[in-house]
N, C-alpha and C. Protein backbone atom coordinates (compact mmCIF):
# COMPACT_ATOMS: atom_id res chain seq x y z
N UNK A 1 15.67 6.72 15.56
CA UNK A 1 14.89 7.39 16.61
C UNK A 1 14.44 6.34 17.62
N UNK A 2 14.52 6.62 18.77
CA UNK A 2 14.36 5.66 19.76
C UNK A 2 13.11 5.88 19.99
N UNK A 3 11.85 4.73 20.75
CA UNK A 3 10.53 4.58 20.43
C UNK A 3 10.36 5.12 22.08
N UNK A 4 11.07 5.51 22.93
CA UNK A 4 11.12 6.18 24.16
C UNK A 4 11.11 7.45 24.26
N UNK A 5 11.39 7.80 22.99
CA UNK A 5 11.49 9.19 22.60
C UNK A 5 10.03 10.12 22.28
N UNK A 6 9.39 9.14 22.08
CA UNK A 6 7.85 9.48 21.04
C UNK A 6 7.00 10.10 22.00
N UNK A 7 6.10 10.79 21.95
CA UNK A 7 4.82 10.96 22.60
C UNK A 7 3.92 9.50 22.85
N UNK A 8 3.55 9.40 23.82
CA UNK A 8 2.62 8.50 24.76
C UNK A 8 2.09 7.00 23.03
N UNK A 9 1.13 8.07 22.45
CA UNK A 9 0.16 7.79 21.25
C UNK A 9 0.81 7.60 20.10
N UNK A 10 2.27 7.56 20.05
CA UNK A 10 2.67 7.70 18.68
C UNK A 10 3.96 6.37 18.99
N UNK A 11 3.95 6.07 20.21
CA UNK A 11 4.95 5.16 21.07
C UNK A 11 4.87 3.56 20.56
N UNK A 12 5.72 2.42 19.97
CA UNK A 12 5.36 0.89 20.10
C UNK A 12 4.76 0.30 21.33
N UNK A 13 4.33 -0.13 21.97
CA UNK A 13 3.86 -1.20 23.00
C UNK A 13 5.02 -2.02 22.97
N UNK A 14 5.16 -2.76 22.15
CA UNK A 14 5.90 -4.08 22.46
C UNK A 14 7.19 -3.91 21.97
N UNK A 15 8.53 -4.02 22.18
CA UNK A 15 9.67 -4.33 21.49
C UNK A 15 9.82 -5.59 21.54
N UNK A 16 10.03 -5.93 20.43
CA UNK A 16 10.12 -7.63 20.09
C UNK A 16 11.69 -8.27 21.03
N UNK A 17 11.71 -8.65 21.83
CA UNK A 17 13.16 -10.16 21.77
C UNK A 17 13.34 -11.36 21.63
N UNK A 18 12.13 -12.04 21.55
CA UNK A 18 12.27 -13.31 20.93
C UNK A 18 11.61 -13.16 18.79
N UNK A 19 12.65 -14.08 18.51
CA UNK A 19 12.14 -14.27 16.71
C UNK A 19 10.64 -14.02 16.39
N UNK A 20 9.66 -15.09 17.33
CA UNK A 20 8.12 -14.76 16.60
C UNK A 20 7.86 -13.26 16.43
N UNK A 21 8.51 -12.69 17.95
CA UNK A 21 7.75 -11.53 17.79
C UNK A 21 8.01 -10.36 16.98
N UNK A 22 9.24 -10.39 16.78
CA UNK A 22 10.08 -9.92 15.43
C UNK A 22 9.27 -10.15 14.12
N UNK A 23 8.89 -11.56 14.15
CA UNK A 23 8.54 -11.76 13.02
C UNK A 23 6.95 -11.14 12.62
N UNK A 24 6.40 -11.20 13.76
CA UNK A 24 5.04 -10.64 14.19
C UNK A 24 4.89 -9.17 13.73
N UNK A 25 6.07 -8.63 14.70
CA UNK A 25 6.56 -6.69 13.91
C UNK A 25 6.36 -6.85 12.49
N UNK A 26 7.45 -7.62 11.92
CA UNK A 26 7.36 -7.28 10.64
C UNK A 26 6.51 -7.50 9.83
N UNK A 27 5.72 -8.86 10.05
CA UNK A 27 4.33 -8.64 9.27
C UNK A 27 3.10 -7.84 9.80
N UNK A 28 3.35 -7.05 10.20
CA UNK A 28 2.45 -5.78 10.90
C UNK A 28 2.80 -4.83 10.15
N UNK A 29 4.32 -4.58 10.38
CA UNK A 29 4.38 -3.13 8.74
C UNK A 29 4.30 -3.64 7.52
N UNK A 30 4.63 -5.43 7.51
CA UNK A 30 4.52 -5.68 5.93
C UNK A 30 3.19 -5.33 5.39
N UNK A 31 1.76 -5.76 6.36
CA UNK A 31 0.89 -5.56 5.78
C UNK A 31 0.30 -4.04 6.03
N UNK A 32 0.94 -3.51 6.79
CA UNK A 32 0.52 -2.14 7.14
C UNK A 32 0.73 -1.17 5.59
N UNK A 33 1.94 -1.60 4.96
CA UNK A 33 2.87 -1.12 3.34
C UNK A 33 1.19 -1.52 2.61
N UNK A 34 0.96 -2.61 2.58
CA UNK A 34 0.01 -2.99 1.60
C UNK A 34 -1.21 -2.26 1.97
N UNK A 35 -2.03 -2.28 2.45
CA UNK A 35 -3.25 -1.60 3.06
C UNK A 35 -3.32 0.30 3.04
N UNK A 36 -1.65 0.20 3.51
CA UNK A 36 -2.07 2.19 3.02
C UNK A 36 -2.16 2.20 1.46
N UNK A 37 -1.01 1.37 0.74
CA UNK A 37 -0.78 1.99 -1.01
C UNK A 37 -2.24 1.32 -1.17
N UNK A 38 -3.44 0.54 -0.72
CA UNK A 38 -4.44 0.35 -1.67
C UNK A 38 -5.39 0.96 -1.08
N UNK A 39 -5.30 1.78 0.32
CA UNK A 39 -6.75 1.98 0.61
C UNK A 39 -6.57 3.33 1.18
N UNK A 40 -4.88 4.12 1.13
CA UNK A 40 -4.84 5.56 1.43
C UNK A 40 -5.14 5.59 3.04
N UNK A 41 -4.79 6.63 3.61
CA UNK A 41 -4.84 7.02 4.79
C UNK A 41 -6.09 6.80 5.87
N UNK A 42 -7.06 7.15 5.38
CA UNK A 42 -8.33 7.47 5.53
C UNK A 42 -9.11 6.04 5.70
N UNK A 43 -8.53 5.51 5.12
CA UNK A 43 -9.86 3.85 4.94
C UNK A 43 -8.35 2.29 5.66
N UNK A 44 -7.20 3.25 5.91
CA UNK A 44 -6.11 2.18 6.42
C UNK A 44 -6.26 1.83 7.62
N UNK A 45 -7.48 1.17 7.99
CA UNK A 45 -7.39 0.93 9.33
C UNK A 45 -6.62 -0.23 10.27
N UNK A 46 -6.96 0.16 11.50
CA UNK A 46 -6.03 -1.17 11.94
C UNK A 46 -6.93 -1.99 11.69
N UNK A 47 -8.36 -2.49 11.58
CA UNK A 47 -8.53 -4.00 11.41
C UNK A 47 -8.01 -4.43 10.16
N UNK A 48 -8.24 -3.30 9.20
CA UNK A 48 -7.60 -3.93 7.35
C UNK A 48 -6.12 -4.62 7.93
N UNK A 49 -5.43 -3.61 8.75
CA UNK A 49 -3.98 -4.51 8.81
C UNK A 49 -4.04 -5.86 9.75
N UNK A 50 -4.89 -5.67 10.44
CA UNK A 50 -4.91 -7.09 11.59
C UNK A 50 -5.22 -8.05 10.23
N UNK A 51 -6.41 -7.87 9.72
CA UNK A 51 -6.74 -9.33 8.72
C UNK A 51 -5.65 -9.44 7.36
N UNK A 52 -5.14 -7.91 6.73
CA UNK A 52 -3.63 -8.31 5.86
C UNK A 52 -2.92 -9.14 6.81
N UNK A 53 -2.67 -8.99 7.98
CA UNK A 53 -0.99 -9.66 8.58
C UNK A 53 -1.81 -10.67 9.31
N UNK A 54 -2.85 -11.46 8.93
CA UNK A 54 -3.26 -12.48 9.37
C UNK A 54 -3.54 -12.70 11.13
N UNK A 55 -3.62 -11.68 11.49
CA UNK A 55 -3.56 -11.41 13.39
C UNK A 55 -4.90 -11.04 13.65
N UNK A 56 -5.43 -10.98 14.85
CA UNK A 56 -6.91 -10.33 15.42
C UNK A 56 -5.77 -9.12 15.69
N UNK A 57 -6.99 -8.25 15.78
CA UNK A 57 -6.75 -6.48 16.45
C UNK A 57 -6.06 -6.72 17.02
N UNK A 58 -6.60 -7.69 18.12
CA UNK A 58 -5.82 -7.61 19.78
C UNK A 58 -4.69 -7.46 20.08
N UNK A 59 -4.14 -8.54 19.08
CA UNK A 59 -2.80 -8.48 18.49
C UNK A 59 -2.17 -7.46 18.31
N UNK A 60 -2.52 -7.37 17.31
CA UNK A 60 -1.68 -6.02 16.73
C UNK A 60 -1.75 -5.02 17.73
N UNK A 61 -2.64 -4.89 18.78
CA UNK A 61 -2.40 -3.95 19.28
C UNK A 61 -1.34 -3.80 20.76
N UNK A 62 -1.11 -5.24 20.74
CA UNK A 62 -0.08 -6.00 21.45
C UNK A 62 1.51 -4.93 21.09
N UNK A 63 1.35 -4.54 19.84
CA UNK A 63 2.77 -4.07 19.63
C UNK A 63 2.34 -2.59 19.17
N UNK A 64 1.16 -2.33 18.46
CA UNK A 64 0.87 -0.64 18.28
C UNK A 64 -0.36 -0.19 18.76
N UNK A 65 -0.38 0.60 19.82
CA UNK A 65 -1.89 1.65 20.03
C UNK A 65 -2.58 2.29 19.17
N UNK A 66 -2.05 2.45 17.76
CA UNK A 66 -3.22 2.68 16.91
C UNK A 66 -2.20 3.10 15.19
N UNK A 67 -3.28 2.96 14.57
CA UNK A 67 -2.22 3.22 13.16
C UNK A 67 -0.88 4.73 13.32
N UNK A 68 -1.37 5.43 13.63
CA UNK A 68 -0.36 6.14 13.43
C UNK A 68 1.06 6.22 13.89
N UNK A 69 0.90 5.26 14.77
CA UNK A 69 2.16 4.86 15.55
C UNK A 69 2.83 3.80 14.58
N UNK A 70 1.74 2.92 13.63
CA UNK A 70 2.68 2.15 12.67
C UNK A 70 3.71 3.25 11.79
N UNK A 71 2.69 3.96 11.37
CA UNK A 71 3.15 5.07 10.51
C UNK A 71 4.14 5.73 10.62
N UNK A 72 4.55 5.97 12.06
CA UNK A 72 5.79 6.59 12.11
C UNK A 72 6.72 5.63 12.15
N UNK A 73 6.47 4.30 12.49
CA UNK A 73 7.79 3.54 11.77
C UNK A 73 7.85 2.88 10.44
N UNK A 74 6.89 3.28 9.82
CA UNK A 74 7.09 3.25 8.04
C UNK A 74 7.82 4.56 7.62
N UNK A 75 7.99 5.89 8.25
CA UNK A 75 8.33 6.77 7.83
C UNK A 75 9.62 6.12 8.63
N UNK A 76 9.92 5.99 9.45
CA UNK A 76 11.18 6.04 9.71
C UNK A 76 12.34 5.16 8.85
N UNK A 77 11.56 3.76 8.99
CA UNK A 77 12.21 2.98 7.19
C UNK A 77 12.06 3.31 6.20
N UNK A 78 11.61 4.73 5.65
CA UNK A 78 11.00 5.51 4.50
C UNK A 78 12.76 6.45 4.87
N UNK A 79 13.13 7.11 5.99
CA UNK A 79 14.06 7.92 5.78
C UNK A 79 14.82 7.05 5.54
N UNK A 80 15.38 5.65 6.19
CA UNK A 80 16.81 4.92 6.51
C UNK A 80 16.81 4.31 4.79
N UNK A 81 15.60 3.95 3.75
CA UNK A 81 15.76 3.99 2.90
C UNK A 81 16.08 4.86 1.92
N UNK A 82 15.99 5.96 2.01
CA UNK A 82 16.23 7.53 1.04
C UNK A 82 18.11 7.97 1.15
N UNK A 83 18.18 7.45 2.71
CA UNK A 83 19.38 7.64 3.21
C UNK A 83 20.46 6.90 2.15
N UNK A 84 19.86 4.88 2.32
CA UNK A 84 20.69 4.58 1.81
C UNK A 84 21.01 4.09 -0.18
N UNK A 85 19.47 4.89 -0.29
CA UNK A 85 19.76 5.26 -1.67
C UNK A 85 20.86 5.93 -2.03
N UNK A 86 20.50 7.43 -1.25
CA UNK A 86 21.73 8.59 -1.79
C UNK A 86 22.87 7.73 -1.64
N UNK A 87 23.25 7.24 -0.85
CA UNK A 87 24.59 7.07 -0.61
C UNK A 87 25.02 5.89 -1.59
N UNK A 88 24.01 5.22 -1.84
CA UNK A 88 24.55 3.93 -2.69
C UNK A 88 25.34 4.73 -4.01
N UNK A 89 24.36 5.53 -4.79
CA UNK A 89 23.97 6.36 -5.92
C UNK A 89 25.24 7.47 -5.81
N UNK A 90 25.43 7.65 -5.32
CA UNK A 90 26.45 8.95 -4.99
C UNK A 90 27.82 8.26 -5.53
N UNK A 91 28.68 9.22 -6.67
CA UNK A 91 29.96 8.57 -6.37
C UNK A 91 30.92 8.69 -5.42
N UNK A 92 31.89 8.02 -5.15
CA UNK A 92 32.65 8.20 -4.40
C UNK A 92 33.55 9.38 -4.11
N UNK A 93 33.96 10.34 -3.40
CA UNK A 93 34.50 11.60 -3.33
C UNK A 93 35.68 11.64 -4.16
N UNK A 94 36.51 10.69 -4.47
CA UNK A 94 37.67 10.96 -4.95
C UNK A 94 37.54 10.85 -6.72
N UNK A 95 36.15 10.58 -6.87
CA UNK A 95 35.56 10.65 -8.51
C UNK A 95 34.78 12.01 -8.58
N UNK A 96 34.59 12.99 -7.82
CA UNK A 96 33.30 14.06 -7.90
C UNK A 96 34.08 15.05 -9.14
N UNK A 97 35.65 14.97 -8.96
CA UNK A 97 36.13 16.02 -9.72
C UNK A 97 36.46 15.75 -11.48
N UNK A 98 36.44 14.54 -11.77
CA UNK A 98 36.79 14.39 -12.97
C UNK A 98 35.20 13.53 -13.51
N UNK A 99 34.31 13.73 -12.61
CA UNK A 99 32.69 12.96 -13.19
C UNK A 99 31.79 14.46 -13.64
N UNK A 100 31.16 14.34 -14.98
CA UNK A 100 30.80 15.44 -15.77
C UNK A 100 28.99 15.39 -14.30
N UNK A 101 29.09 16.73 -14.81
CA UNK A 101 27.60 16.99 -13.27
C UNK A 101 26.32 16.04 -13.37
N UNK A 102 25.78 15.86 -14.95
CA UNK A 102 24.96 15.13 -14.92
C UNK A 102 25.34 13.93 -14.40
N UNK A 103 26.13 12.95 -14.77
CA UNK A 103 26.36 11.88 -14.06
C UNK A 103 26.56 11.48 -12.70
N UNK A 104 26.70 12.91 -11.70
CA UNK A 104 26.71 13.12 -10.29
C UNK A 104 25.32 13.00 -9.85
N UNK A 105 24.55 13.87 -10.37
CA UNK A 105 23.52 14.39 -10.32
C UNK A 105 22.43 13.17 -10.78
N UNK A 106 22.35 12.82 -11.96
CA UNK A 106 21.36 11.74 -12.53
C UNK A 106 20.88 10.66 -11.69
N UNK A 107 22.01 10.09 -11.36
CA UNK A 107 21.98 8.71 -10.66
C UNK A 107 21.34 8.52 -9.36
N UNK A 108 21.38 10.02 -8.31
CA UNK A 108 20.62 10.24 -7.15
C UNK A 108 19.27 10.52 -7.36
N UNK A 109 18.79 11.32 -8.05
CA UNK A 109 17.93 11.47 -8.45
C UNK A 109 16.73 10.06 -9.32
N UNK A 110 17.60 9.27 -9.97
CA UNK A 110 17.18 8.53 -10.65
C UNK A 110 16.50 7.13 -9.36
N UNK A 111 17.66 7.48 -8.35
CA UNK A 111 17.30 6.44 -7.36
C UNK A 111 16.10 6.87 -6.34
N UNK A 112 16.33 8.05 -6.44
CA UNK A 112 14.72 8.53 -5.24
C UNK A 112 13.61 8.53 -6.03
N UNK A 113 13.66 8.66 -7.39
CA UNK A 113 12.95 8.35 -8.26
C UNK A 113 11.98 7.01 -8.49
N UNK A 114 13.35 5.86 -8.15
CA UNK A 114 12.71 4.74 -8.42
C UNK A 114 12.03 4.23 -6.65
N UNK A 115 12.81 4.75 -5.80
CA UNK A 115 12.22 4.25 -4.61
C UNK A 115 10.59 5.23 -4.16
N UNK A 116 10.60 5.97 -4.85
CA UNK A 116 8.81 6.82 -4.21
C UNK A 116 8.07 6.17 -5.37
N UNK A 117 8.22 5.55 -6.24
CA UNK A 117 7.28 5.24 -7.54
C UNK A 117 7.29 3.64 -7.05
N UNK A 118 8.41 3.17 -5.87
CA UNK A 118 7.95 2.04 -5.88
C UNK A 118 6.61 1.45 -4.29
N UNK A 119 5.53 2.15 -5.02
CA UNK A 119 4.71 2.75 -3.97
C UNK A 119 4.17 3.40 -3.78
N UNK A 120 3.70 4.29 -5.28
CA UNK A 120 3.30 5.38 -5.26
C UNK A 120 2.22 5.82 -3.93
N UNK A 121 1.49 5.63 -4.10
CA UNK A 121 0.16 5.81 -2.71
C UNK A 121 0.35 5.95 -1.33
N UNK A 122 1.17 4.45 -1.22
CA UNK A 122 2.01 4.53 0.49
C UNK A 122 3.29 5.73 0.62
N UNK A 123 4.03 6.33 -0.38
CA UNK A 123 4.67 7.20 0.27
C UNK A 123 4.10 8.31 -0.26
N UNK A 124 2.80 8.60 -0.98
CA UNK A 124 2.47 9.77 -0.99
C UNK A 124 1.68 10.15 0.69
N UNK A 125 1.11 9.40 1.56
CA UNK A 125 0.55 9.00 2.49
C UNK A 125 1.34 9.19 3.49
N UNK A 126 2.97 8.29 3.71
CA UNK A 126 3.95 8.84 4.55
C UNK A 126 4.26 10.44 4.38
N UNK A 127 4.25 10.98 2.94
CA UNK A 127 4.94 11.98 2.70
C UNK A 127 3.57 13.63 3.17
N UNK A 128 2.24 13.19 2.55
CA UNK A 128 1.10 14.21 2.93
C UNK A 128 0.66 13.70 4.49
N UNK A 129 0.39 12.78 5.12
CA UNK A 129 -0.97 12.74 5.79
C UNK A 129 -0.35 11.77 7.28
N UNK A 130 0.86 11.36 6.94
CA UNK A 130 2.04 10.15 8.40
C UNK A 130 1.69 11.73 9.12
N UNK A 131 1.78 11.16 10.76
CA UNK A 131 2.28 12.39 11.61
C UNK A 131 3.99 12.25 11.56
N UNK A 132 3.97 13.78 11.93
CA UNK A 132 5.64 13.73 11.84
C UNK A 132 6.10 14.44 13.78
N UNK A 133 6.23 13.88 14.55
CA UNK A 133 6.71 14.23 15.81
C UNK A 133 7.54 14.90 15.49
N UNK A 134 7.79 15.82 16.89
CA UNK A 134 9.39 16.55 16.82
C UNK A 134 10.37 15.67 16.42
N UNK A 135 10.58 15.08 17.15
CA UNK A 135 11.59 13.62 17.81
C UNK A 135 11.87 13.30 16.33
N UNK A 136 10.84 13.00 15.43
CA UNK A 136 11.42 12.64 13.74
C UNK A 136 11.79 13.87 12.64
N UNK A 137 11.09 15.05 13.36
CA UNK A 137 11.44 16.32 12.31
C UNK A 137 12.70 16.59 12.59
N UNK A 138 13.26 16.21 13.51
CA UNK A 138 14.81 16.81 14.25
C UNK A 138 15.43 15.85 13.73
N UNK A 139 15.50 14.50 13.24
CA UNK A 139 15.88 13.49 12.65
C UNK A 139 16.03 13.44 11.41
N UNK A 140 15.11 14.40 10.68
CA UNK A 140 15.27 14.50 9.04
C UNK A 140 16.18 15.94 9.13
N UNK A 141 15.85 16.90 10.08
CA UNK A 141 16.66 18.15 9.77
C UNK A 141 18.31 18.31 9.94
N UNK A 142 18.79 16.97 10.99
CA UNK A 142 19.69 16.66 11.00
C UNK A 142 20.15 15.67 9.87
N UNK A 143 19.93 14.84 8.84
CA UNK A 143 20.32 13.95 8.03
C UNK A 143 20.10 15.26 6.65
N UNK A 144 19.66 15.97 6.61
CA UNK A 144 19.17 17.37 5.44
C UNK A 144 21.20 18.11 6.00
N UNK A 145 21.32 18.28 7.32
CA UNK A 145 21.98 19.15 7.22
C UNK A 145 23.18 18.36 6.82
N UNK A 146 23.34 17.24 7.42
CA UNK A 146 24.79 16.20 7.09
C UNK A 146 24.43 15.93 5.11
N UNK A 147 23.61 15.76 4.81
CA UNK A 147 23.41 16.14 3.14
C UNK A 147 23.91 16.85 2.58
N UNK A 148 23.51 18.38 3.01
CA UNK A 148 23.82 19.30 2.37
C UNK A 148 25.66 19.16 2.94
N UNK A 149 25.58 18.96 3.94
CA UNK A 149 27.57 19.51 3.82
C UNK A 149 28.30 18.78 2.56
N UNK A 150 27.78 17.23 2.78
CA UNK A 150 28.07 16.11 1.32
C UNK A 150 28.31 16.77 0.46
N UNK A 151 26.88 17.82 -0.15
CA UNK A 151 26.93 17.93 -1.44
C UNK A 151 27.58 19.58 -1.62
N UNK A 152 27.53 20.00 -0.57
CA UNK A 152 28.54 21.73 -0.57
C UNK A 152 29.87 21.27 -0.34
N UNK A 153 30.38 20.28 -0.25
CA UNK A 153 31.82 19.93 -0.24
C UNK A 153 32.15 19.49 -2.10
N UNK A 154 31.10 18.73 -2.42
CA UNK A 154 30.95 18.19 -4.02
C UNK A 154 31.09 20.03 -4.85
N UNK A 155 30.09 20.26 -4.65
CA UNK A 155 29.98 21.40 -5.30
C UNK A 155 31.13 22.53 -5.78
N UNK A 156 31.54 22.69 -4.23
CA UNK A 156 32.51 23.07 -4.02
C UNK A 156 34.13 22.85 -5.09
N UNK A 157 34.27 21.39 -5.31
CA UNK A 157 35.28 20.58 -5.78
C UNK A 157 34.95 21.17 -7.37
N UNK A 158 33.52 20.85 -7.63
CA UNK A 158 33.47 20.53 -9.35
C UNK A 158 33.36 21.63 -10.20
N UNK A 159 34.53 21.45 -11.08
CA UNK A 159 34.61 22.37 -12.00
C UNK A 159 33.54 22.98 -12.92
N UNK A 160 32.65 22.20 -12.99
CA UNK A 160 31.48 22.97 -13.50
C UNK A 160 30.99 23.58 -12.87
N UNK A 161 30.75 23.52 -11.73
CA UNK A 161 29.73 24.28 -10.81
C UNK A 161 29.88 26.36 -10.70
N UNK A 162 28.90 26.82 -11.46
CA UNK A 162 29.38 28.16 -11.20
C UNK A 162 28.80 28.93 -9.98
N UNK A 163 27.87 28.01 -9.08
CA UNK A 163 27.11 28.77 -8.09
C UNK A 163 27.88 29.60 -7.39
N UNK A 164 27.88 30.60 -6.68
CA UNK A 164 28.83 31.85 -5.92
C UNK A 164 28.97 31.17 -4.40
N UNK A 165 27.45 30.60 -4.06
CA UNK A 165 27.67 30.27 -2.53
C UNK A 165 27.65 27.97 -2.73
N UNK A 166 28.25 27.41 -2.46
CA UNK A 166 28.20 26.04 -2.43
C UNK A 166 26.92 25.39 -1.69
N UNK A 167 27.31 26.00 -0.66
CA UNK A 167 26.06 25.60 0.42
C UNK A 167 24.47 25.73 0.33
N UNK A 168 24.29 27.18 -0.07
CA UNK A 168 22.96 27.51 -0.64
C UNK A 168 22.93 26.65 -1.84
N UNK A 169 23.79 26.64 -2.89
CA UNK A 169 23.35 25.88 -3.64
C UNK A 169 23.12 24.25 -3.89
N UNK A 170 23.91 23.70 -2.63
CA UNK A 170 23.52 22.54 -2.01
C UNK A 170 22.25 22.15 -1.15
N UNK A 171 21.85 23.22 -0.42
CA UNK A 171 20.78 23.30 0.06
C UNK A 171 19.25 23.52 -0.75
N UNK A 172 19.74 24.15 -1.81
CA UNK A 172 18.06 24.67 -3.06
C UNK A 172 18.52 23.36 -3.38
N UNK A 173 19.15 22.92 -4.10
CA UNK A 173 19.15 21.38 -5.23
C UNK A 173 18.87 20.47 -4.22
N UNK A 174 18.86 20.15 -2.95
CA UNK A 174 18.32 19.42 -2.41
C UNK A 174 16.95 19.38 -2.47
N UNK A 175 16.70 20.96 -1.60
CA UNK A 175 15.04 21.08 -1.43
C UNK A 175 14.47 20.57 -3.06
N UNK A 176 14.76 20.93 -3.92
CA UNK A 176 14.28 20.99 -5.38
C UNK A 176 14.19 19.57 -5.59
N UNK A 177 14.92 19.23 -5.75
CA UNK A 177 15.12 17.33 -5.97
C UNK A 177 14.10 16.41 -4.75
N UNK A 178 13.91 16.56 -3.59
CA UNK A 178 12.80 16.09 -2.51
C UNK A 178 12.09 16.68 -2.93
N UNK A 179 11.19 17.80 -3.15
CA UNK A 179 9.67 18.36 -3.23
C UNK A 179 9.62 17.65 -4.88
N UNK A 180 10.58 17.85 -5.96
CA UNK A 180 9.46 17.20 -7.23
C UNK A 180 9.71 15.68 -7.11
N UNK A 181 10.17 14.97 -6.34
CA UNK A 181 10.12 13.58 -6.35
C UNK A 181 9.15 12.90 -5.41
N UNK A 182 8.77 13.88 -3.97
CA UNK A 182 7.90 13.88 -3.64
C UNK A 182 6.52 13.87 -4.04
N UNK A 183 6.37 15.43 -5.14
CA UNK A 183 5.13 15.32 -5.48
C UNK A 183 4.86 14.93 -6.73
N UNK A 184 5.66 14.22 -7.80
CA UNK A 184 5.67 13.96 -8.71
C UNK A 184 5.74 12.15 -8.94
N UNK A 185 6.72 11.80 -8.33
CA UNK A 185 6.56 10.56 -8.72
C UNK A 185 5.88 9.70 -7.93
N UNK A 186 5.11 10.19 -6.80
CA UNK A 186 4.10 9.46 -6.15
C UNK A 186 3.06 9.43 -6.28
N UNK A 187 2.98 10.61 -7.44
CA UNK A 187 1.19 11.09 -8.20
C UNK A 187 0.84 10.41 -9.27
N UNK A 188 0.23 8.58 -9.15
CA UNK A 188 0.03 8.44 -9.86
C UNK A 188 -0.43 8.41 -11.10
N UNK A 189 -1.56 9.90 -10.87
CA UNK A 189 -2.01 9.89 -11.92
C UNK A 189 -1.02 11.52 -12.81
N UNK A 190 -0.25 11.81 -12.36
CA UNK A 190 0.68 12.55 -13.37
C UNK A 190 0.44 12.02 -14.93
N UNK A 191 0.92 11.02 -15.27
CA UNK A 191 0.93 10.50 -16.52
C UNK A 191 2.72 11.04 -16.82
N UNK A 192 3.11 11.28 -16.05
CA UNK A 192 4.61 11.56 -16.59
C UNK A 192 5.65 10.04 -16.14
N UNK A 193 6.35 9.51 -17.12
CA UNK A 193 7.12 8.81 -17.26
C UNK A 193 8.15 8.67 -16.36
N UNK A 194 8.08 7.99 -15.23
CA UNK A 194 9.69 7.90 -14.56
C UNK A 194 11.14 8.17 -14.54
N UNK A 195 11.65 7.76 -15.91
CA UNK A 195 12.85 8.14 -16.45
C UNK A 195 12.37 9.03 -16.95
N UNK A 196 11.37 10.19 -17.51
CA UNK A 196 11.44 11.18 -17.82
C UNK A 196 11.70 12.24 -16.88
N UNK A 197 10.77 12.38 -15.79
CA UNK A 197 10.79 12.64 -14.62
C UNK A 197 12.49 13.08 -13.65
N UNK A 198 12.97 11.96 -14.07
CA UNK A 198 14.24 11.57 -13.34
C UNK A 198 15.39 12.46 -14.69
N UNK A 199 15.15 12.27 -15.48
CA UNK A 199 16.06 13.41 -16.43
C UNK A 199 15.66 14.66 -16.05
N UNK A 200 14.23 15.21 -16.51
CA UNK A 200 14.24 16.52 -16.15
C UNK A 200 14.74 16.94 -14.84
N UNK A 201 14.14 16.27 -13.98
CA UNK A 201 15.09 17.04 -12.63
C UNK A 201 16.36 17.05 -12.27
N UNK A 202 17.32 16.33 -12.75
CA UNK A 202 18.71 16.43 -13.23
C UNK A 202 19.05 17.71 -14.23
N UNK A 203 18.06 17.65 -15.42
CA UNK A 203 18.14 18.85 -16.04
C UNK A 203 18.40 20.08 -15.51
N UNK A 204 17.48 20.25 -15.01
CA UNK A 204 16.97 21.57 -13.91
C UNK A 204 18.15 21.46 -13.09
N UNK A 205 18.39 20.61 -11.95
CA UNK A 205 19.03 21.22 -11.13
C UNK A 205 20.63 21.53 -11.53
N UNK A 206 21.40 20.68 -12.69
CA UNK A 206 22.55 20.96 -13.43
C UNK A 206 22.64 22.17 -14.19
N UNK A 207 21.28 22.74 -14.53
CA UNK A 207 21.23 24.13 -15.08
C UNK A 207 21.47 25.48 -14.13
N UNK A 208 21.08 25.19 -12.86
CA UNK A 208 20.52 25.89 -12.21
C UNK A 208 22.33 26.14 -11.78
N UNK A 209 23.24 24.78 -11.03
CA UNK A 209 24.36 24.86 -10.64
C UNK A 209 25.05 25.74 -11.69
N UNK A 210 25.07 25.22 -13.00
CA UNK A 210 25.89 25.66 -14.21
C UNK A 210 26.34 26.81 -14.59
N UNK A 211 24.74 27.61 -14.30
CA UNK A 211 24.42 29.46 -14.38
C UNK A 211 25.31 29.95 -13.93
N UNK A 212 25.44 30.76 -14.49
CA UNK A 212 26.59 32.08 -13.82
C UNK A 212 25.99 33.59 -13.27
């Protein structure tokens, strides 16, 4: 998403081209990561991040007009990471037909799994309370829809799959797999086990395909 794109308030100030200031960006979201997972939305202010990333305000405000504008570029390295989970995790198309469903299924799951737990607080924060602009909702609804074709082409292929429609059922196992990884493995206080977590929802959604 281009930062020209944003509303006025939700916009960077500065685009970095020389190294410091690059380097400056990045310890602005580095410490921006630290300050939401310990102090939540509400108490993440910009001075907590000016004194985490070792800068006065002034600074920081050199490159953002106010936290929420960090926020939308933590969410935006929050999608480009989810992105390149699935895809790591995913097998390759010319394995979808002779790989049994759980093993399709497990490994994606297991990976969004490990990336929202690594953080619980900060992406429960991106995920409840980040603003989400048009400009980024049109950005996830387009990477949801190039998803779902992925996995209604998979579906489609695998012999287990008894769903009637591919697509719908690419589309629910998605939604299903984002909302309990969302609200589950970022809740720290669940008390539910990670790899447990990450089986059952493999469970579920391989049951759900399987049904006839």
């Amino acid at each position: 998403m281009t930062p020209a794109a944003l509303a006025p308030h939700l916009r960077p100030r500065k685009q970095p081209r020389q190294r410091r200031a690059h380097e400056t960006r990045a310890r602005i979201l580095d410490a921006a990561r630290a300050v939401f997972e310990e102090h939540g939305y509400a108490h993440g202010t910009t001075n907590r991040i000016a004194e985490a990333a070792r800068l006065s305000v002034g600074s920081l405000y050199q490159y953002f007009p106010n936290k929420d504008a960090i926020l939308v570029e933590l969410v935006d390295a929050h999608i480009e990471a989810g992105a390149a989970a699935v895809t790591a995790a995913l097998a390759a198309p010319d394995e979808w037909d002779r790989t049994p469903l759980p093993d399709l299924i497990g490994p994606v799951v297991a990976a969004l799994v490990a990336l929202h737990a690594d953080g619980r607080e900060l992406h429960r924060v991106l995920f409840e309370e980040a603003p989400r602009p048009p400009e980024q909702l049109a950005r996830l609804r387009a990477l949801e829809r190039d998803l779902t074709d992925v996995v209604a082409t998979l579906l489609a292929r695998h012999p287990e799959v008894r769903a009637p429609d591919p697509r719908l059922a690419a589309r629910l196992s998605i939604d299903v797999i984002e909302s309990l990884v969302h609200r589950v493995a970022t809740d720290a206080t669940s008390g539910i086990d990670d790899d447990a977590l990450a089986a059952e929802i493999t469970r579920l959604v391989v049951a759900y395909l399987r049904a006839t």
